[in-house]
Structures are given as C-alpha cells and as structure tokens.
PDB file of N, CA and C in Angstrom:
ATOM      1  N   UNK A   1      80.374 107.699 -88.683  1.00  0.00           N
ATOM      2  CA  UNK A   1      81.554 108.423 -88.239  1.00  0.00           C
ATOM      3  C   UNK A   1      81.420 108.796 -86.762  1.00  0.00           C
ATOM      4  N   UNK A   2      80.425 109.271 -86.547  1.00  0.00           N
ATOM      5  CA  UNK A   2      80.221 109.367 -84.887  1.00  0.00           C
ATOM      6  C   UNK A   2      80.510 108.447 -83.744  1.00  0.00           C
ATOM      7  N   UNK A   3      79.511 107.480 -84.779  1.00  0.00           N
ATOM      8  CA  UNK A   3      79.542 106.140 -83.579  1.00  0.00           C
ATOM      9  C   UNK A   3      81.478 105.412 -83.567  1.00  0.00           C
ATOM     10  N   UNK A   4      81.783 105.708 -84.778  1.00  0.00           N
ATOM     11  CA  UNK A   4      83.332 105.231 -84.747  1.00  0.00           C
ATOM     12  C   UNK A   4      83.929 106.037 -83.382  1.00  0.00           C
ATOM     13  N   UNK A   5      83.948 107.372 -83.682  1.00  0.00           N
ATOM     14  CA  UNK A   5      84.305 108.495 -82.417  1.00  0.00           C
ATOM     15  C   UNK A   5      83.872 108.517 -81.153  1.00  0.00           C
ATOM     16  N   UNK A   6      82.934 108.065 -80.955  1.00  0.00           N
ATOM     17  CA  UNK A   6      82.085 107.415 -79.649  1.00  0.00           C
ATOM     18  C   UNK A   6      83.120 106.156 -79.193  1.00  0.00           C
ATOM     19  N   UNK A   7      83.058 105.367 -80.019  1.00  0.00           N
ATOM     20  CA  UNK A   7      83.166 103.838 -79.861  1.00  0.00           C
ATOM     21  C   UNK A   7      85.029 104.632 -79.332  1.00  0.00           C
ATOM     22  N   UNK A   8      85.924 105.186 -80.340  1.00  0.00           N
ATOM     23  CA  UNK A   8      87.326 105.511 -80.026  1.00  0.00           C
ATOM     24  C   UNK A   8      87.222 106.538 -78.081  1.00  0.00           C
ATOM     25  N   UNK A   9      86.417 107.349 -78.345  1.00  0.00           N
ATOM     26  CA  UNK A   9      86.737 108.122 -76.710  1.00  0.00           C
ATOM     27  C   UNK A   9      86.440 107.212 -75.971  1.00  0.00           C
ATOM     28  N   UNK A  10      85.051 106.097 -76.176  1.00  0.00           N
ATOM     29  CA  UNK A  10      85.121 105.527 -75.229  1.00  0.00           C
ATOM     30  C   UNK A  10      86.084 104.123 -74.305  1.00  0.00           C
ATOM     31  N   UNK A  11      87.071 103.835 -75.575  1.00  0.00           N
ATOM     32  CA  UNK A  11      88.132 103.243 -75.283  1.00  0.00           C
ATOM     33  C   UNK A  11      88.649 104.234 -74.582  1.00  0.00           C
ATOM     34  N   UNK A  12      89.449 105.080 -75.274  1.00  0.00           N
ATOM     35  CA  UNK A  12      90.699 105.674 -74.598  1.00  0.00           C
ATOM     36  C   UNK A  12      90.396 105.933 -73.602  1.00  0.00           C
ATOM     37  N   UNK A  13      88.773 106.328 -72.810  1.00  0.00           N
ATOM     38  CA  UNK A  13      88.415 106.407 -71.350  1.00  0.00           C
ATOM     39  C   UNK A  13      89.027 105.094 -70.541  1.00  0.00           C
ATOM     40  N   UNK A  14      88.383 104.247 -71.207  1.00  0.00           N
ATOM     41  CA  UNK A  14      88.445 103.136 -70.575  1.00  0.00           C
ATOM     42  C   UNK A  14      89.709 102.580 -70.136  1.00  0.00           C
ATOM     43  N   UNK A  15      91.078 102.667 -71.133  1.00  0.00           N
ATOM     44  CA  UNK A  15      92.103 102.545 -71.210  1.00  0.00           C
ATOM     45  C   UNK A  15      92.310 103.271 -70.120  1.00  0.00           C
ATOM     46  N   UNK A  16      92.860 104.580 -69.965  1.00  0.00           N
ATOM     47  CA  UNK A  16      93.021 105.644 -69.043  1.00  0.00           C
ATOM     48  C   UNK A  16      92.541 105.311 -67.645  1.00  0.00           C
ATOM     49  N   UNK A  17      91.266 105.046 -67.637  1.00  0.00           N
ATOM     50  CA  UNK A  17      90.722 104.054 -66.406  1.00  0.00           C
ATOM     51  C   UNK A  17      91.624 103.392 -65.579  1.00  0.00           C
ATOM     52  N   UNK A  18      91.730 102.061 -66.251  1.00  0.00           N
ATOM     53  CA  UNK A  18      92.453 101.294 -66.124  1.00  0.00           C
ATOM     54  C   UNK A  18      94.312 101.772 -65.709  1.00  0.00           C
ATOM     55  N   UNK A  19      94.475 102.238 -66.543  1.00  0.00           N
ATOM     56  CA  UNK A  19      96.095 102.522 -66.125  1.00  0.00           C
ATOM     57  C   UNK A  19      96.087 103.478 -65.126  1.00  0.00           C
ATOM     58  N   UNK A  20      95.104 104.285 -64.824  1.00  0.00           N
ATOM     59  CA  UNK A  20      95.238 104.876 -63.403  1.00  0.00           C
ATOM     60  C   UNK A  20      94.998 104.111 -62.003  1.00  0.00           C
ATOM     61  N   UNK A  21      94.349 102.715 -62.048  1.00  0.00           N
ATOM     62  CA  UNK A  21      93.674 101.784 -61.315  1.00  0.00           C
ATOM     63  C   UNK A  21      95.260 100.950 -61.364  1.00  0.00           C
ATOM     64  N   UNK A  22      96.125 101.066 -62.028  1.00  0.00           N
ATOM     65  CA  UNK A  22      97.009  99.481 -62.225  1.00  0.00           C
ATOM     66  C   UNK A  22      97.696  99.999 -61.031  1.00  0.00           C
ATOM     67  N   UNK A  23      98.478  98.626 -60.549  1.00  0.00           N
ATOM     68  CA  UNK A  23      98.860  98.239 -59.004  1.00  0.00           C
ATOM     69  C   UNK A  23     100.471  99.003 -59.498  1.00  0.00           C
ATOM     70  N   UNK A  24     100.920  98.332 -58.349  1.00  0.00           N
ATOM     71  CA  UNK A  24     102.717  99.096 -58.680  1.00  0.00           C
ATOM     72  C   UNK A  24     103.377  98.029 -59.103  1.00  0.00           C
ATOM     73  N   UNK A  25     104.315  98.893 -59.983  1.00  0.00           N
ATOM     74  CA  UNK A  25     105.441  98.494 -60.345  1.00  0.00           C
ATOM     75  C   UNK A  25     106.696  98.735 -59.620  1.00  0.00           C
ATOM     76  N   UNK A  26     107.268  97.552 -58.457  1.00  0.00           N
ATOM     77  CA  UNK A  26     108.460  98.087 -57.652  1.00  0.00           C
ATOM     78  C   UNK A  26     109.288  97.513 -58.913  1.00  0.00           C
ATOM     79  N   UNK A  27     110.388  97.807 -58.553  1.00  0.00           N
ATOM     80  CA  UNK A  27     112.031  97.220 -58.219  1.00  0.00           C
ATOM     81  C   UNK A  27     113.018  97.474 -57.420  1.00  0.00           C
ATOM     82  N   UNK A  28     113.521  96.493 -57.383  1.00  0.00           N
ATOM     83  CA  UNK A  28     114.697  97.135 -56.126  1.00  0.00           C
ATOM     84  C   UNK A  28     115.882  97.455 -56.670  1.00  0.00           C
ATOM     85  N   UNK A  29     116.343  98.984 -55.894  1.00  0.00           N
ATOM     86  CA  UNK A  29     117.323  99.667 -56.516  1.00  0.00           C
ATOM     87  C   UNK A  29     118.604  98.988 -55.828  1.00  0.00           C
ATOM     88  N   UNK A  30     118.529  99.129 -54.269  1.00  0.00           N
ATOM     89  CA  UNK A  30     119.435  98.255 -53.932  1.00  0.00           C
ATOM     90  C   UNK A  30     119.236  97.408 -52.753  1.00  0.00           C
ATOM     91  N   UNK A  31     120.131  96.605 -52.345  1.00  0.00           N
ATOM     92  CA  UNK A  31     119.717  95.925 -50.757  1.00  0.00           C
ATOM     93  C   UNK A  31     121.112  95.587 -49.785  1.00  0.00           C
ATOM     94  N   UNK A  32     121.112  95.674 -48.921  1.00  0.00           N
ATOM     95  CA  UNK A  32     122.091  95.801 -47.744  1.00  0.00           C
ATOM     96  C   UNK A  32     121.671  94.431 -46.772  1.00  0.00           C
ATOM     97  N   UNK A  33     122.446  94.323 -46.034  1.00  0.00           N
ATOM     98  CA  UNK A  33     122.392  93.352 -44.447  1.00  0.00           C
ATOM     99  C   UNK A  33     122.686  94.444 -43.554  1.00  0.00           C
ATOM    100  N   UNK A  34     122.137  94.555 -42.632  1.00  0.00           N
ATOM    101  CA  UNK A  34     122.394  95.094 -40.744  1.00  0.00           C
ATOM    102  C   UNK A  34     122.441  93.706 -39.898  1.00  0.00           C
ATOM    103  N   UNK A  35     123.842  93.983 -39.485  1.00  0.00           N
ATOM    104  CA  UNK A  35     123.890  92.437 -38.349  1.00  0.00           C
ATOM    105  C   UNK A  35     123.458  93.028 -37.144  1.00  0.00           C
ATOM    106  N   UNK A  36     123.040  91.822 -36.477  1.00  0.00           N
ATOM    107  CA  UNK A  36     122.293  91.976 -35.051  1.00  0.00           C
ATOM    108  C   UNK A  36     122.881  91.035 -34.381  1.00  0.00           C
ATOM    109  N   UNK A  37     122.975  90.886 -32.955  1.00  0.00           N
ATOM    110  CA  UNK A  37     123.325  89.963 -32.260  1.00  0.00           C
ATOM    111  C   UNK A  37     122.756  88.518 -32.715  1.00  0.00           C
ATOM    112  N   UNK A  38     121.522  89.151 -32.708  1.00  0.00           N
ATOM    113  CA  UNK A  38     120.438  87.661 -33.065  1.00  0.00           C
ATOM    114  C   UNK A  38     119.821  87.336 -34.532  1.00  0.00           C
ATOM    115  N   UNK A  39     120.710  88.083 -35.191  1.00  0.00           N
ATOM    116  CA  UNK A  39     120.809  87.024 -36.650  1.00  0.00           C
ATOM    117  C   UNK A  39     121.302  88.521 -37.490  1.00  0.00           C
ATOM    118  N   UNK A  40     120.015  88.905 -38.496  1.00  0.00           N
ATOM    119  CA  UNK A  40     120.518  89.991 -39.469  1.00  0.00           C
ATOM    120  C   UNK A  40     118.861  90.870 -39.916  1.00  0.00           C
ATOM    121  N   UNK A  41     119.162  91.924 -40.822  1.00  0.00           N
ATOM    122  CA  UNK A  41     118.014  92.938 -40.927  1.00  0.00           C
ATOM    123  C   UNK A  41     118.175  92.945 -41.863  1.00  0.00           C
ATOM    124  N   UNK A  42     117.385  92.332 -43.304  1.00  0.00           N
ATOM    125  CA  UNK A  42     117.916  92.645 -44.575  1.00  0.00           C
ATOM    126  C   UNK A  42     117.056  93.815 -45.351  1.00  0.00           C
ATOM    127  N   UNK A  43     117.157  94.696 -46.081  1.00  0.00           N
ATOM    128  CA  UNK A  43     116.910  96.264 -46.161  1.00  0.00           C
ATOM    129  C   UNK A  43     116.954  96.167 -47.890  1.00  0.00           C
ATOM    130  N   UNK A  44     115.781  96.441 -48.499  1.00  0.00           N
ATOM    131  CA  UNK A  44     116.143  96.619 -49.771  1.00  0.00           C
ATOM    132  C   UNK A  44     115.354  98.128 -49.704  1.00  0.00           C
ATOM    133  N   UNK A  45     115.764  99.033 -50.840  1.00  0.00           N
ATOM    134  CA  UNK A  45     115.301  99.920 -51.379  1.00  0.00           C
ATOM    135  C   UNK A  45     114.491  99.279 -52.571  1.00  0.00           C
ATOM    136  N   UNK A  46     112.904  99.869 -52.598  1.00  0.00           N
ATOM    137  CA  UNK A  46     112.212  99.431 -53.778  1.00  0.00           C
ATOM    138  C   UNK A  46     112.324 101.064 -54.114  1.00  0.00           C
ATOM    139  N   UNK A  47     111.967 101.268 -55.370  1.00  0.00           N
ATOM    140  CA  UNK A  47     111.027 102.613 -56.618  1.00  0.00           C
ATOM    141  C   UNK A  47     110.040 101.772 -56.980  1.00  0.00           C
ATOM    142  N   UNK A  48     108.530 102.427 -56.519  1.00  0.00           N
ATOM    143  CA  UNK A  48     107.455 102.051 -57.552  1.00  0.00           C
ATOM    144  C   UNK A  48     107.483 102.882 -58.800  1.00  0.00           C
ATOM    145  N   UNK A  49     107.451 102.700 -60.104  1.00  0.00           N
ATOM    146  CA  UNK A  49     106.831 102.870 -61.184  1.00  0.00           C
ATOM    147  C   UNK A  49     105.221 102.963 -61.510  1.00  0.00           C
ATOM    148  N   UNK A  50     104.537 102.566 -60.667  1.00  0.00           N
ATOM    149  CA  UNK A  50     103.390 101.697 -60.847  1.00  0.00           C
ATOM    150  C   UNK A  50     102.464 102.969 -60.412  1.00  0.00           C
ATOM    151  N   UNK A  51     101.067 102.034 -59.643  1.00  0.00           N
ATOM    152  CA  UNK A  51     100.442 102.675 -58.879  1.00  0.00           C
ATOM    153  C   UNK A  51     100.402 102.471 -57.518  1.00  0.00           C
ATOM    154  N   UNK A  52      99.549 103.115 -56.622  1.00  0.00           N
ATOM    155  CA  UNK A  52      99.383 102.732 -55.040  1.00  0.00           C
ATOM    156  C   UNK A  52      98.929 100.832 -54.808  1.00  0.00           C
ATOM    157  N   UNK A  53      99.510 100.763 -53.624  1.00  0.00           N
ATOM    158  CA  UNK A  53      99.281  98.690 -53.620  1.00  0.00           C
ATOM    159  C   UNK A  53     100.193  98.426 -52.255  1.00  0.00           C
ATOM    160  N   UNK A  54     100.037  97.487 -51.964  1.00  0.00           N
ATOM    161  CA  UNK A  54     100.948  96.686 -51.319  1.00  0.00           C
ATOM    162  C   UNK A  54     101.890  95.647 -52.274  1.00  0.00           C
ATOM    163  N   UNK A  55     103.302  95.463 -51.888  1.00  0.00           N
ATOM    164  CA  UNK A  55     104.322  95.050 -52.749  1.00  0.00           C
ATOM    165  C   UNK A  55     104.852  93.812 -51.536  1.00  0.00           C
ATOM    166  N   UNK A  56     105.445  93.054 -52.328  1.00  0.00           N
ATOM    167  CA  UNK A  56     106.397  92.056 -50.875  1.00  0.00           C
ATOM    168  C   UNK A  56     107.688  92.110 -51.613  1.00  0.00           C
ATOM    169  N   UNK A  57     108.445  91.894 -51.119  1.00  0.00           N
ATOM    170  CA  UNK A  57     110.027  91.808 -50.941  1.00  0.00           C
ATOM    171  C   UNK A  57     110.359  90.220 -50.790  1.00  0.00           C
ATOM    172  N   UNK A  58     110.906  89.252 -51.635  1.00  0.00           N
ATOM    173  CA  UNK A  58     111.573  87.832 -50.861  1.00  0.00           C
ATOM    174  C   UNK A  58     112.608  88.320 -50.601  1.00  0.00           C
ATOM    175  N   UNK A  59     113.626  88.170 -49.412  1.00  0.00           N
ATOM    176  CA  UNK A  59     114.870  88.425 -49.604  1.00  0.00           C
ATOM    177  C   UNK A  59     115.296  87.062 -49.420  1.00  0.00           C
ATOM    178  N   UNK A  60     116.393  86.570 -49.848  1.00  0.00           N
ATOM    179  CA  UNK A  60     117.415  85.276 -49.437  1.00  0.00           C
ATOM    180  C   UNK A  60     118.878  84.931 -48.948  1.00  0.00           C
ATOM    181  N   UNK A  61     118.961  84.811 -47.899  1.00  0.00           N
ATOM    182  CA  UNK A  61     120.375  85.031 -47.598  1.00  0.00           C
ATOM    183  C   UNK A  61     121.474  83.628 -48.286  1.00  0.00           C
ATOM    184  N   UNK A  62     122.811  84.060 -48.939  1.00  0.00           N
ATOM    185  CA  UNK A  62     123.089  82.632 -49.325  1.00  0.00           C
ATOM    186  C   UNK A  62     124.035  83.040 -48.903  1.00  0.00           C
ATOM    187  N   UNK A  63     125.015  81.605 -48.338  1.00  0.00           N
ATOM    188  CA  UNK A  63     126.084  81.436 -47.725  1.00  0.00           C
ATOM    189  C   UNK A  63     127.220  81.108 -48.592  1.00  0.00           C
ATOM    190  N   UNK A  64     128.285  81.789 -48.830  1.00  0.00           N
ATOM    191  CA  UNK A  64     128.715  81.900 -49.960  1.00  0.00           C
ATOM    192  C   UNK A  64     129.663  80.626 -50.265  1.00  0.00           C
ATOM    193  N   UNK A  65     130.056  80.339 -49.014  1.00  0.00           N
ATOM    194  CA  UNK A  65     130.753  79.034 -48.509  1.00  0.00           C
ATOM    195  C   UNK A  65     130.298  76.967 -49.168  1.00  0.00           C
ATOM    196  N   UNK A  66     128.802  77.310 -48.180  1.00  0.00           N
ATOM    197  CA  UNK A  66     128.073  75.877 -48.761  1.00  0.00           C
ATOM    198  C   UNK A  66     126.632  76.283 -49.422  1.00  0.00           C
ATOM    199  N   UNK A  67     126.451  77.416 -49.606  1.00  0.00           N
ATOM    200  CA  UNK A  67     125.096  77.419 -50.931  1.00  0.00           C
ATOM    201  C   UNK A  67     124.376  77.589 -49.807  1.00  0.00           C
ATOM    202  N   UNK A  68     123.723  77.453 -48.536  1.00  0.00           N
ATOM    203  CA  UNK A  68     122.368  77.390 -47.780  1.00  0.00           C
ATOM    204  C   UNK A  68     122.326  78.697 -47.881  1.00  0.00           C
ATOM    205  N   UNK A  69     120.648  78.279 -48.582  1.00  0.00           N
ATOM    206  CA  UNK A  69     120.030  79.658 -48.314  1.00  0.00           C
ATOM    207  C   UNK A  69     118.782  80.050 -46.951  1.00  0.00           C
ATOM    208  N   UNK A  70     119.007  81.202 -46.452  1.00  0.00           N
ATOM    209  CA  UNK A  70     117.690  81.657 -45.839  1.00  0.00           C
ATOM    210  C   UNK A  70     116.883  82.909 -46.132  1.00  0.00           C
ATOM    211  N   UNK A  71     115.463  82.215 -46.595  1.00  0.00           N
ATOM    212  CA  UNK A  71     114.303  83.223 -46.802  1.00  0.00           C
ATOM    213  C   UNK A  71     113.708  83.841 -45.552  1.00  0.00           C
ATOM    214  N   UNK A  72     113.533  85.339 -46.287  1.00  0.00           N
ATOM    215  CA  UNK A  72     112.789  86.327 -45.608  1.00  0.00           C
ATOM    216  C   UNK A  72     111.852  86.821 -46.337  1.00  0.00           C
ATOM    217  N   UNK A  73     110.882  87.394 -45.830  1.00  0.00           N
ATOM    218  CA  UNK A  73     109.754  88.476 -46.613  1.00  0.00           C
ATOM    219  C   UNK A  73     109.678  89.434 -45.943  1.00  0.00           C
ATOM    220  N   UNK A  74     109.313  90.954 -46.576  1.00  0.00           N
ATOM    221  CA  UNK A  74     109.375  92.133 -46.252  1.00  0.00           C
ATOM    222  C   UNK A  74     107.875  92.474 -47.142  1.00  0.00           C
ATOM    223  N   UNK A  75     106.763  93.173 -45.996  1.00  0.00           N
ATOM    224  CA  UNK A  75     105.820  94.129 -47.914  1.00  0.00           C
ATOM    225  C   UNK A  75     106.154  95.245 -47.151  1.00  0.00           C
ATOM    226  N   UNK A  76     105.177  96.032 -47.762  1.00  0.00           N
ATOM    227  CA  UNK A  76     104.969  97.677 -47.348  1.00  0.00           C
ATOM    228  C   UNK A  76     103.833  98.313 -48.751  1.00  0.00           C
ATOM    229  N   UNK A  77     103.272  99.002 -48.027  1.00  0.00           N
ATOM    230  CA  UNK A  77     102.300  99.920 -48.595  1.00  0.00           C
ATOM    231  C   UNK A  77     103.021 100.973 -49.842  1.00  0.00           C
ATOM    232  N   UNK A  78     102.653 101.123 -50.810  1.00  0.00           N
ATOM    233  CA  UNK A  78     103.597 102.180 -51.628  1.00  0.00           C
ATOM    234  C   UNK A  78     103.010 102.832 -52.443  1.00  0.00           C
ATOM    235  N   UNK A  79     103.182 104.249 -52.804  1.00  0.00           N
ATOM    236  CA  UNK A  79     102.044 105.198 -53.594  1.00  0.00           C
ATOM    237  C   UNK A  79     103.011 105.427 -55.000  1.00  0.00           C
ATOM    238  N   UNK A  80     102.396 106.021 -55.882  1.00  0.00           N
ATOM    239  CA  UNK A  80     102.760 106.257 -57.364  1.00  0.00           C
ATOM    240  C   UNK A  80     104.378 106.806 -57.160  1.00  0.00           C
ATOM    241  N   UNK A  81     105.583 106.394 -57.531  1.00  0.00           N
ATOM    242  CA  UNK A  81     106.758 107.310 -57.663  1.00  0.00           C
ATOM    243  C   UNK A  81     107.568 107.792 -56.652  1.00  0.00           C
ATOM    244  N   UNK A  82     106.898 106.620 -55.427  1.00  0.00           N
ATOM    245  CA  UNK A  82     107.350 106.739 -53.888  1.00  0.00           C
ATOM    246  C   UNK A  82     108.805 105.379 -53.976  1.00  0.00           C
ATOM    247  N   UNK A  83     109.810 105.758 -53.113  1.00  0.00           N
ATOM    248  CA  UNK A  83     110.758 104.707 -53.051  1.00  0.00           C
ATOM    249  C   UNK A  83     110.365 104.631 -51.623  1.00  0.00           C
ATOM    250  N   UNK A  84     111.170 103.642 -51.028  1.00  0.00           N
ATOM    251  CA  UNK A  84     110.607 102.846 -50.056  1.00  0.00           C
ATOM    252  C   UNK A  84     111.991 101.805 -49.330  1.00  0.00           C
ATOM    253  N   UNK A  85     112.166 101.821 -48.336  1.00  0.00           N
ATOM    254  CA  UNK A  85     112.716 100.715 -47.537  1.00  0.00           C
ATOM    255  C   UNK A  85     111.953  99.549 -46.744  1.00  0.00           C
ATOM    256  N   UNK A  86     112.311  98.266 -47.494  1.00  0.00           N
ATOM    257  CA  UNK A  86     111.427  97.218 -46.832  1.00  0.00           C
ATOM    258  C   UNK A  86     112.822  96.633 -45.994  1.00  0.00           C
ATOM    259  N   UNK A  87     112.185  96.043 -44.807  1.00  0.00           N
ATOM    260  CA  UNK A  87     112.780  95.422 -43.881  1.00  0.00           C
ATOM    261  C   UNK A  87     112.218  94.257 -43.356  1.00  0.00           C
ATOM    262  N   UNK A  88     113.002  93.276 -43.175  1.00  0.00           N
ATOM    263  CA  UNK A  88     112.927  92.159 -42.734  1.00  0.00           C
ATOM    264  C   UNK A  88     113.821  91.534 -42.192  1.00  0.00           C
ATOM    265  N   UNK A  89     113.732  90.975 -40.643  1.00  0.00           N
ATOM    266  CA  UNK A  89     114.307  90.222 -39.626  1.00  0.00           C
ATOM    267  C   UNK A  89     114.749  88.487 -40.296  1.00  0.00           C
ATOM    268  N   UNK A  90     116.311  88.639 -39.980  1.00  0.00           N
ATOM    269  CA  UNK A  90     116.337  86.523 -40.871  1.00  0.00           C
ATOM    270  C   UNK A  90     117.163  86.309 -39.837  1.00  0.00           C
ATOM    271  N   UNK A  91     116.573  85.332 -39.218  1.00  0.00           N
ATOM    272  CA  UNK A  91     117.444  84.727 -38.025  1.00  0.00           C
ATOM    273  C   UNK A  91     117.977  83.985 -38.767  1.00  0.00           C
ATOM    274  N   UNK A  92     119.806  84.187 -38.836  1.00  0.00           N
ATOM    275  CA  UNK A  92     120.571  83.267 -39.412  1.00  0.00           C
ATOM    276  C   UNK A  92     122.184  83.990 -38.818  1.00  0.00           C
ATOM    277  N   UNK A  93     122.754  82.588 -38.762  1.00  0.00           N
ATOM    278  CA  UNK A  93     124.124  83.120 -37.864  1.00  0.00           C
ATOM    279  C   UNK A  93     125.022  84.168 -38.462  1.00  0.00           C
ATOM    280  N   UNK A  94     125.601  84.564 -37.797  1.00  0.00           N
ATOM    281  CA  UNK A  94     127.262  85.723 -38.391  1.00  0.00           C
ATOM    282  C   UNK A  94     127.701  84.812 -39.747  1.00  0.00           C
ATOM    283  N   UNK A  95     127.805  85.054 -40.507  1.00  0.00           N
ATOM    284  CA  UNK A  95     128.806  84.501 -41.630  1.00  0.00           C
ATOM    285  C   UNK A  95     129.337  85.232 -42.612  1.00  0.00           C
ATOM    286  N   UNK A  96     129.713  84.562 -43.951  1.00  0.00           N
ATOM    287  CA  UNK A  96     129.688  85.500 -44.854  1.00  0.00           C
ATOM    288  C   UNK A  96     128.288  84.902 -45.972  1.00  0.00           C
ATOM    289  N   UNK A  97     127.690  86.547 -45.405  1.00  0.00           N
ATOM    290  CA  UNK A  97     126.254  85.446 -46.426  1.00  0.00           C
ATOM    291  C   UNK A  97     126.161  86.433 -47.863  1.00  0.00           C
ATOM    292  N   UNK A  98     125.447  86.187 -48.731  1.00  0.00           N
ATOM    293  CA  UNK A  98     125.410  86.870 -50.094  1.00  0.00           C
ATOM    294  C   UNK A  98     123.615  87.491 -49.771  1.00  0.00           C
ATOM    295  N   UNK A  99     122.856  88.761 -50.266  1.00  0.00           N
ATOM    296  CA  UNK A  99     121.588  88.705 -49.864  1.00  0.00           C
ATOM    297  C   UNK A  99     121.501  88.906 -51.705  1.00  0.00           C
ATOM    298  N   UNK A 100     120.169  88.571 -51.651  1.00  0.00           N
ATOM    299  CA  UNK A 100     119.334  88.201 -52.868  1.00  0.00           C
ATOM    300  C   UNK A 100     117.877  88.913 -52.379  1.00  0.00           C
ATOM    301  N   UNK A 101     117.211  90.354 -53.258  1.00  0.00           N
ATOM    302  CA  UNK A 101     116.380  90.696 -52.962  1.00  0.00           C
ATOM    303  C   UNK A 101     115.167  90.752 -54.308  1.00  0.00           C
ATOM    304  N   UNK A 102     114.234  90.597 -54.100  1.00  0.00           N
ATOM    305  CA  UNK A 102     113.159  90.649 -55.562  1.00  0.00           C
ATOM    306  C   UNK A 102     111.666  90.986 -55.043  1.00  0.00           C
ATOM    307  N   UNK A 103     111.429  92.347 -55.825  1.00  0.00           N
ATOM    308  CA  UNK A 103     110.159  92.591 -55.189  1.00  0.00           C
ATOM    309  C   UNK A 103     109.280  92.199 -56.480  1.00  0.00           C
ATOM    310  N   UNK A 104     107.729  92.160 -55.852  1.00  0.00           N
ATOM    311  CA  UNK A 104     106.794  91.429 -56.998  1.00  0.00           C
ATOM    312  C   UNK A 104     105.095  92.324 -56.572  1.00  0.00           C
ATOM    313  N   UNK A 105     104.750  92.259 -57.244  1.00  0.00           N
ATOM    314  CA  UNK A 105     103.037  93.131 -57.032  1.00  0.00           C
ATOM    315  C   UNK A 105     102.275  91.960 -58.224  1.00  0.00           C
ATOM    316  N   UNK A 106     101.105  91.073 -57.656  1.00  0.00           N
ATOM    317  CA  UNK A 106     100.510  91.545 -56.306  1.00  0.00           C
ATOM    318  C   UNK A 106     101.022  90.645 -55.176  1.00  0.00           C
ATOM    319  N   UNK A 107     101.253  90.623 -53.867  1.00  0.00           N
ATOM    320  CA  UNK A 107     101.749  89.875 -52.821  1.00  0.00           C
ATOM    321  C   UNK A 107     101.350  88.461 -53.113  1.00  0.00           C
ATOM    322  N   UNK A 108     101.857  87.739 -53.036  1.00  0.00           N
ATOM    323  CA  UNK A 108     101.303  86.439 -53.069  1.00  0.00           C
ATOM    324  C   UNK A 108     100.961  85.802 -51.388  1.00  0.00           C
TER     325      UNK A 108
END
C-alpha cells in the first residue's frame, strides 16, 4: 500500500512537473493590416493559454481578386496568460488583400 502511494505522489509530481514546464499555447484572437507606403504591417493579437516560450505567427496576405498569396512571419516572446501583438512587415502592393493569421509553438 505504501509503495502504491509512493509510486501515485510520485506521478502526480511528475505530471505537475511537466505541465508547469509545457511551452505556450497561443491563438489568435484577431488580426488587422496597417498600410504603408511601402507595402503593409500585418498585426495579429495572440492569448497564450500555455506556458512562457517563443511563438511565430505565419501571416498570408491573399488577393481576393486572383488568389496570390504573400507570406509573412511574426514570433515574440510570451509568458503564461499574457496576450500579445505580433507584427510583421509584407512588402506587397495597395490592393484588396484578405490576411490569414495562425500562430503555432514550437517555432519552426
């Protein structure tokens, strides 16, 4: 019976361990464009869920017209329950573009 009780705290340590060690969980709540003379600033809001980590952002601009898309990446540093604005520069002309944002942990 002991060693069962041993063997159980020393999971749930271990467990506990671990989920205080796990990386973050973003998502993005929302994402915007800022135009610039010289292309655009695409801006997502992440929420981590998770833990402290570095996160990346793809953003993709699509042209709603003929489908071309242009990729961007955004990371940023992020702590437990912190939201966050990632930003990233996409040189791509005035149009009407659609943005597409998806954050992921761990950076690839």
């Amino acid at each position: 019976m002991r060693r069962a009780l041993g063997t159980l705290l020393l999971a749930a340590a271990g467990f506990l361990a671990v989920r205080a060690c796990a990386g973050p969980r973003p998502s993005v709540t929302a994402a915007w464009l800022e135009p610039r003379a010289d292309g655009y600033v695409a801006v997502a809001a992440v929420r981590n869920a998770g833990g402290d980590g570095e996160i990346l952002v793809t953003f993709r601009l699509r042209d709603r017209t003929t489908g071309r898309t242009v990729p961007a990446n955004g990371t940023a540093q992020v702590r437990r329950g912190e939201e966050v604005q990632v930003r990233a520069f996409v040189p791509a002309p005035q149009g009407d573009w659609a943005l597409e944002a998806e954050s992921e942990y761990p950076p690839r």
